[in-house]
Structure formats: C-alpha cells, structure tokens
C-alpha atoms as a PDB file:
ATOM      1  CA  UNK A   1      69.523-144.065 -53.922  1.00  0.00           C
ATOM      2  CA  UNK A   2      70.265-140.576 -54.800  1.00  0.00           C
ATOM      3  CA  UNK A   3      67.781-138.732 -57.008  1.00  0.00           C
ATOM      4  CA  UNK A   4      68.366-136.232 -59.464  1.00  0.00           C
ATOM      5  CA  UNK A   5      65.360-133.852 -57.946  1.00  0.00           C
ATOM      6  CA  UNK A   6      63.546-131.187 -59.181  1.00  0.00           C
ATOM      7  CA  UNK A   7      64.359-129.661 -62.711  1.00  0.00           C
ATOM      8  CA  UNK A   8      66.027-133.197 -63.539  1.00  0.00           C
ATOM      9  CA  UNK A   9      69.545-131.684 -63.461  1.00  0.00           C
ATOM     10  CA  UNK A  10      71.726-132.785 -60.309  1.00  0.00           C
ATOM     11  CA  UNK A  11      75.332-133.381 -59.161  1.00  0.00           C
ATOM     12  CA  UNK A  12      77.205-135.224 -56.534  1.00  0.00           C
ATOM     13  CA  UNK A  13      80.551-135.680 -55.734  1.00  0.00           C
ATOM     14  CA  UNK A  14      82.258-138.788 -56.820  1.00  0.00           C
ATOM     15  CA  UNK A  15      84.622-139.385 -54.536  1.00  0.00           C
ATOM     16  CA  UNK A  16      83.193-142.623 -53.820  1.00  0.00           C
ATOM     17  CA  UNK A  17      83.720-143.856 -57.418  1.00  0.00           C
ATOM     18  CA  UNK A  18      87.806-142.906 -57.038  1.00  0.00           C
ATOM     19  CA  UNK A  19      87.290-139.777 -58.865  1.00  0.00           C
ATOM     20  CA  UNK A  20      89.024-136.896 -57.394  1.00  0.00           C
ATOM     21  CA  UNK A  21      87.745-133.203 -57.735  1.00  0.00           C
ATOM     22  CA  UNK A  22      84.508-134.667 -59.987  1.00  0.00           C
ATOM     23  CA  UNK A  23      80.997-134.328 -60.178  1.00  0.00           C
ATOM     24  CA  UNK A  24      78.629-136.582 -62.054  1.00  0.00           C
ATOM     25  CA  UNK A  25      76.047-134.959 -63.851  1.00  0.00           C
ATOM     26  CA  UNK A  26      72.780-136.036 -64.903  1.00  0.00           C
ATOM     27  CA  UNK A  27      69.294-135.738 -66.256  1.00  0.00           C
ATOM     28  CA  UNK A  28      65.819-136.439 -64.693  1.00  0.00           C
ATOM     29  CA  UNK A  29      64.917-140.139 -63.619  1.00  0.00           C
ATOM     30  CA  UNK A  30      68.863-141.183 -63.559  1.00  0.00           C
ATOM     31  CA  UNK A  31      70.175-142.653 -59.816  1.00  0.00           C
ATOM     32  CA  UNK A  32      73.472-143.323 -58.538  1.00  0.00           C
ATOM     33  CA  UNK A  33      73.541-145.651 -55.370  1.00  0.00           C
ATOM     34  CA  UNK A  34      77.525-145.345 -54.330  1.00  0.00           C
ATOM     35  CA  UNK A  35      76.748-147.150 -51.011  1.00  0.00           C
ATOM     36  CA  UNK A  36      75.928-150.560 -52.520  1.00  0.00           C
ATOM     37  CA  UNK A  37      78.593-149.616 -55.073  1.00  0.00           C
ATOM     38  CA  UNK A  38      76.118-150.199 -58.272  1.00  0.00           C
ATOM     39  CA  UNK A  39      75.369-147.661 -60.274  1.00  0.00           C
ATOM     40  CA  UNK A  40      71.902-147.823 -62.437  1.00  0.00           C
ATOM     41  CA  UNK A  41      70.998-144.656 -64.999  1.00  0.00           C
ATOM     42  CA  UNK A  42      68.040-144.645 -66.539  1.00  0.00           C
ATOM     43  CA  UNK A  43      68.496-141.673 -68.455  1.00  0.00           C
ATOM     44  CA  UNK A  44      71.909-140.254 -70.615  1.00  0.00           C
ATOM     45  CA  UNK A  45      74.838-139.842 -67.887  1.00  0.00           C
ATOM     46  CA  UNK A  46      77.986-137.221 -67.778  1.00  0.00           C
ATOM     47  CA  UNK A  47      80.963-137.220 -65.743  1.00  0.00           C
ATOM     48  CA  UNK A  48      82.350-133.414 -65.495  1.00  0.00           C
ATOM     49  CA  UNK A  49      85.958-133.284 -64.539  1.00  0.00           C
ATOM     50  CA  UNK A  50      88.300-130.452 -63.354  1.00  0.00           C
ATOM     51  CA  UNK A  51      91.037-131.905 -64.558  1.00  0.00           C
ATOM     52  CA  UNK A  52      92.362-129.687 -67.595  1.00  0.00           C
ATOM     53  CA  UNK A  53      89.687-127.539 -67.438  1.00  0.00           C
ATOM     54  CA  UNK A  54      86.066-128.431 -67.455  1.00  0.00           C
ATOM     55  CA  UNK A  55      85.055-131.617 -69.881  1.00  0.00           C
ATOM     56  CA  UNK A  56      82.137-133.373 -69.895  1.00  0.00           C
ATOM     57  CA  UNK A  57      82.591-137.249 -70.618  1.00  0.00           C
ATOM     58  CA  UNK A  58      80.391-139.791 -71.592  1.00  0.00           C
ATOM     59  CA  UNK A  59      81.101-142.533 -68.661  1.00  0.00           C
ATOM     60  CA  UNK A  60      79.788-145.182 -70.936  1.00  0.00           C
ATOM     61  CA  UNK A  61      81.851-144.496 -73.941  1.00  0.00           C
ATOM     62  CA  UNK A  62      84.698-141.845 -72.984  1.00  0.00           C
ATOM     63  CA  UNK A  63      83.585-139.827 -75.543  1.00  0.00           C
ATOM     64  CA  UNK A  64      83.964-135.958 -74.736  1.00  0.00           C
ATOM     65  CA  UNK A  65      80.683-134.790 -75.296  1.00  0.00           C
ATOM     66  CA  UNK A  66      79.863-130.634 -75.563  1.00  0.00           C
ATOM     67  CA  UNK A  67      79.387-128.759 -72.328  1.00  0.00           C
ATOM     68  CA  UNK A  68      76.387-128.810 -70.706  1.00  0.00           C
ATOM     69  CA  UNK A  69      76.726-127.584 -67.369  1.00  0.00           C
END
C-alpha cells in the first residue's frame, strides 16, 4: 500500500491505472494499492490531469472540483 505520508498531502503517478501524464492526489489516511489493482480511499480523492491544462477531478463522480494543488 502506498501512504499519503507526512502533512497528509501526496501524489503518485498513475500510470498503472491507464492514465497518461497524471497524478492522483490525496489527503491524509487515503491508500492506493496499484499492485493488487484495488484501490481503497478512506479519505476525499482527486485525480489532477495535464491534459488541457491542470484540472482536478473527482474520480468518484467526474465532477471538476477547484484546484487544490
């Protein structure tokens, strides 16, 4: 499992989710295991693209959310 660390604010390439050029972004206490190819958040979870410019996105919903990082 990958942990968000200290602060609670982390980011990891995607790549293994089929996403190219994106980071997922998250808050303290969420994980991402890519390896086992679950995914479990415990906390609110963003997907930050480069595609058009930088837009966060709700990966639940879709929703474009306001920038946070």
């Amino acid at each position: 499992m990958w942990d968000a660390g200290r602060r609670g604010i982390g980011t990891i390439p995607a790549s293994g989710l089929g996403l190219r050029d994106t980071y997922v972004a998250f808050d303290d206490g969420a994980t991402l295991d890519l390896a086992g190819g679950w995914i479990a958040f415990s906390t609110d979870t963003y997907m930050k693209t480069r595609i058009g410019g930088e837009r966060i996105v709700d990966m639940l919903t879709g929703e474009q959310l306001p920038r946070i990082c």
